[in-house]
C-alpha atoms as a PDB file:
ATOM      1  CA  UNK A   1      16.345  24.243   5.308  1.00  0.00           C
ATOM      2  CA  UNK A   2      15.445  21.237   7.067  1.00  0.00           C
ATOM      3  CA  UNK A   3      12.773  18.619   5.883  1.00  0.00           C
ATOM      4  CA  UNK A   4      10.139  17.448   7.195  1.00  0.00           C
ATOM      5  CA  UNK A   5       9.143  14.100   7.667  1.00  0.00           C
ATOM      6  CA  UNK A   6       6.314  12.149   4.890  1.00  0.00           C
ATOM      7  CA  UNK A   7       2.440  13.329   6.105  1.00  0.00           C
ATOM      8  CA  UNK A   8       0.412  10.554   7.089  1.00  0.00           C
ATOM      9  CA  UNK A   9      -1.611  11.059   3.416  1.00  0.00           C
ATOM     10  CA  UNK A  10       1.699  10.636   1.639  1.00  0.00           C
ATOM     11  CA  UNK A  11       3.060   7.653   3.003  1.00  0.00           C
ATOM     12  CA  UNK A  12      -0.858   6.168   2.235  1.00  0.00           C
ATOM     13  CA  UNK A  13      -0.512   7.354  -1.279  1.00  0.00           C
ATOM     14  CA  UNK A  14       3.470   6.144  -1.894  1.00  0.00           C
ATOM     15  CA  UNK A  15       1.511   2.771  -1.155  1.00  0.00           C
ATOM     16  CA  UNK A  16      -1.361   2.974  -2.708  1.00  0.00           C
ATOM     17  CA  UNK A  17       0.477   3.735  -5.482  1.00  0.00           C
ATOM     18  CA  UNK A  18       3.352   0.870  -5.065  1.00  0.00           C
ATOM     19  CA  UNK A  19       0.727  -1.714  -4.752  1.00  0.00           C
ATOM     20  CA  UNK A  20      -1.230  -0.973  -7.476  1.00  0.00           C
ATOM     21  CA  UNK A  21       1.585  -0.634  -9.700  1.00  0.00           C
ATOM     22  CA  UNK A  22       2.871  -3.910  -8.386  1.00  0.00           C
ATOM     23  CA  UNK A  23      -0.275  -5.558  -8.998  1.00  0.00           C
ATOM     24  CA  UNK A  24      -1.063  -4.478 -12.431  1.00  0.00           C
ATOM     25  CA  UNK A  25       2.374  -5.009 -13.087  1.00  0.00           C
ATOM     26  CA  UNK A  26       1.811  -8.808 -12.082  1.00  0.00           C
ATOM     27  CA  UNK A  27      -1.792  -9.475 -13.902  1.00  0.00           C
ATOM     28  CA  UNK A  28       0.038  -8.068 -17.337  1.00  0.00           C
ATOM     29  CA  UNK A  29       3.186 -10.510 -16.940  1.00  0.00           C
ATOM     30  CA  UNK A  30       0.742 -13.360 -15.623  1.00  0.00           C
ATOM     31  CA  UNK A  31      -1.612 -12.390 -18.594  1.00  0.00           C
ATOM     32  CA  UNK A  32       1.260 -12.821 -20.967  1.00  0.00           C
ATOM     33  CA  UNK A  33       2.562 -16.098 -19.806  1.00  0.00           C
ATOM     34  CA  UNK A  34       5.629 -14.717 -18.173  1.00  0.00           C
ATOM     35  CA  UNK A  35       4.278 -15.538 -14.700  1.00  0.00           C
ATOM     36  CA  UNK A  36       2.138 -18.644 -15.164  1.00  0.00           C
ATOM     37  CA  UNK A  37       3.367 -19.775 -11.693  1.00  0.00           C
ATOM     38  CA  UNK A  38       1.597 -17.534  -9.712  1.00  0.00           C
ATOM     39  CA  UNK A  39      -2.325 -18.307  -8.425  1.00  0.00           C
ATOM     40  CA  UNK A  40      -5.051 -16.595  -9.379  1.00  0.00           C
ATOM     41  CA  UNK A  41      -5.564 -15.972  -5.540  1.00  0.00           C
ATOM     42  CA  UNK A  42      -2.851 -14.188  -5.195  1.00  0.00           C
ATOM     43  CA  UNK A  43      -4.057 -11.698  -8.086  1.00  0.00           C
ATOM     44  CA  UNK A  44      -7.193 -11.576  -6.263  1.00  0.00           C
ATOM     45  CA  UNK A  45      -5.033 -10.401  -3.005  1.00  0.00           C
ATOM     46  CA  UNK A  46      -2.994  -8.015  -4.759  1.00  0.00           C
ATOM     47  CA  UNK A  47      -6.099  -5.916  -6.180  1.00  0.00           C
ATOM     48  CA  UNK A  48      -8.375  -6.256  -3.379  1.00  0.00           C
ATOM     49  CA  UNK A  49      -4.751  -4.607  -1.477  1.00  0.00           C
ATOM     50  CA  UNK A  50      -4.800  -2.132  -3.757  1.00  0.00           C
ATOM     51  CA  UNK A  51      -8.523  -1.578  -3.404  1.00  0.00           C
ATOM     52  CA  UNK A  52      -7.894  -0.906   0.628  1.00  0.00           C
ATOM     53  CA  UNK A  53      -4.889   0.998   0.467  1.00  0.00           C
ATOM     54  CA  UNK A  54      -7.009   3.326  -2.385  1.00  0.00           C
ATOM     55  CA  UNK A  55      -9.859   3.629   0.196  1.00  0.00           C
ATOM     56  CA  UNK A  56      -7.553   4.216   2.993  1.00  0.00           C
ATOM     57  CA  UNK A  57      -6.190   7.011   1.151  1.00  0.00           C
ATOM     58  CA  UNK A  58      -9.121   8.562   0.244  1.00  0.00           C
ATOM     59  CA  UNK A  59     -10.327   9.068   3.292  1.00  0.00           C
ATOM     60  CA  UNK A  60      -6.918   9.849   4.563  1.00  0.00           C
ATOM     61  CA  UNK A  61      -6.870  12.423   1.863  1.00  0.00           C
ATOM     62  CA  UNK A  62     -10.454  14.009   2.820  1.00  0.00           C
ATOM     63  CA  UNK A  63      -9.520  14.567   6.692  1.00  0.00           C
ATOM     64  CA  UNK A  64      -9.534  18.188   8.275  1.00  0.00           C
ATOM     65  CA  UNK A  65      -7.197  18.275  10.774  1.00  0.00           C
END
């Protein structure tokens, strides 16, 4: 059997799903004083990221080829 490489919509939801993990990972430790250090900005980047990648995916998703 030989494999085939990720679909397009795959790869878009392995990071979808990697940056919102990373980011709500980040706003819990930040929210529990683990990770004062890091800006709010950054936050900010990290979910509107996540926010693309999920739109990006959903309309990868909803494509006919």
């Amino acid at each position: 059997m030989s494999s085939y490489p990720p679909s397009d919509t795959l790869q878009y939801a392995y990071t979808f799903a990697i940056t919102l993990a990373i980011t709500i990972v980040v706003y819990v430790l930040r929210g529990f004083g683990i990770l004062t250090f890091i800006p709010g900005g950054l936050i900010w980047i990290g979910i509107l990221l996540s926010i693309g990648t999920g739109l990006v995916y959903g309309i990868q998703k909803t494509r006919r080829y």
